[in-house]
Protein backbone atom coordinates (compact mmCIF):
# COMPACT_ATOMS: atom_id res chain seq x y z
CA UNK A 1 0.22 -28.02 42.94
CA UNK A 2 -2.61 -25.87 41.87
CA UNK A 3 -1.31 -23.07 43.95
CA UNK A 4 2.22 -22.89 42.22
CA UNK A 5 0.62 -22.96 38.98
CA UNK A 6 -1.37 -19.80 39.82
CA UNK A 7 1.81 -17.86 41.44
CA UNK A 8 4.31 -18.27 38.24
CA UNK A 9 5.26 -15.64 36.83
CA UNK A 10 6.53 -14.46 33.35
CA UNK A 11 9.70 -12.32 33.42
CA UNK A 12 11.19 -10.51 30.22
CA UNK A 13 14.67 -10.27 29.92
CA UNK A 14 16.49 -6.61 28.79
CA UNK A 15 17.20 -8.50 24.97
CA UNK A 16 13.50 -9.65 24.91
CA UNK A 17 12.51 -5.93 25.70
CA UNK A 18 14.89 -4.71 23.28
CA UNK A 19 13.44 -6.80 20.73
CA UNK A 20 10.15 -5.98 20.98
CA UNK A 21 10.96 -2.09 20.93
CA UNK A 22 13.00 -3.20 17.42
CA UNK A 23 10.20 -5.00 15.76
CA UNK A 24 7.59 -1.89 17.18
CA UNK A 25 10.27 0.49 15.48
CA UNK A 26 10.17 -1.60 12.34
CA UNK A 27 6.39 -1.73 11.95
CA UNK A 28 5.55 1.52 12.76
CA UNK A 29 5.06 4.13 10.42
CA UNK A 30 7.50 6.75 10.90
CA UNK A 31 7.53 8.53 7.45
CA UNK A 32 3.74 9.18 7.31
CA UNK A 33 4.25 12.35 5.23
CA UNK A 34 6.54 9.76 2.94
CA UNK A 35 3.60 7.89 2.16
CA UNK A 36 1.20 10.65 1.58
CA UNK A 37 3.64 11.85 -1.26
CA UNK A 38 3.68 8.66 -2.71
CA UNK A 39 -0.05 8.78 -2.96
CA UNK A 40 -0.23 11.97 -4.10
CA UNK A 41 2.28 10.46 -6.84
CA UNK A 42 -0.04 7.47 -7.45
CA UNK A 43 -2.85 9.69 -8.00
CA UNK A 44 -0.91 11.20 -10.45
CA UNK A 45 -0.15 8.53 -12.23
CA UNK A 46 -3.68 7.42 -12.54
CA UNK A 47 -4.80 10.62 -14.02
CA UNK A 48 -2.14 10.02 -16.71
CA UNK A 49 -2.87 6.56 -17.23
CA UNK A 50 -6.80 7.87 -17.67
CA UNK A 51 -6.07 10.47 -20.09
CA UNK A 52 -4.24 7.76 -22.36
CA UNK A 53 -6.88 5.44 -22.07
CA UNK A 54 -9.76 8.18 -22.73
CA UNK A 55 -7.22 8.94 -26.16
CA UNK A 56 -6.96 5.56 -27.16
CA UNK A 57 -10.65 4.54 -27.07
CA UNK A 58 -10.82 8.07 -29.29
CA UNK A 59 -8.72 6.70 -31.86
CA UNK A 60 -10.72 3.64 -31.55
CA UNK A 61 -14.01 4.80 -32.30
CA UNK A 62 -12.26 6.78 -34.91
CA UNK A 63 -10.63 3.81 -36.80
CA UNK A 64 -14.71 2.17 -35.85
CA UNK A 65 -16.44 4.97 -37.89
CA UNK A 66 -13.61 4.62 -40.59
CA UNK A 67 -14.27 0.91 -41.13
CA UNK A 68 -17.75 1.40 -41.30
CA UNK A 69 -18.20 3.69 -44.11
CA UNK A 70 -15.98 1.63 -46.23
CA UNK A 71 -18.11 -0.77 -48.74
């Protein structure tokens, strides 16, 4: 009994192959230079959000300063 246990073997059927190479395919990352434009984009997109914060906090202090001097 021990014996037959050790000599079983696994076989994977042509679908079961064809399966895996579908869910490789999936997961893979074919558009590489896709995603570098996209962070290139995000980047972007930060710098803008960064510029309108830095101007906000501006008019901030400004409005700050304004409410200050007042009696």
């Amino acid at each position: 009994m021990a014996d037959d246990r050790r000599s079983q073997q696994a076989t994977l059927g042509c679908g079961t192959l064809i399966l895996i190479a579908v869910i490789v395919a999936l997961f893979s990352h074919p558009g590489v230079g896709n995603l570098e434009s996209e962070v290139r984009s995000l980047r972007s997109d930060v710098g803008e959000l960064k510029k309108a914060v830095d101007a906000q906090s501006a008019e901030i202090r400004a409005l700050r300063q304004k409410l200050d001097k007042q009696p």
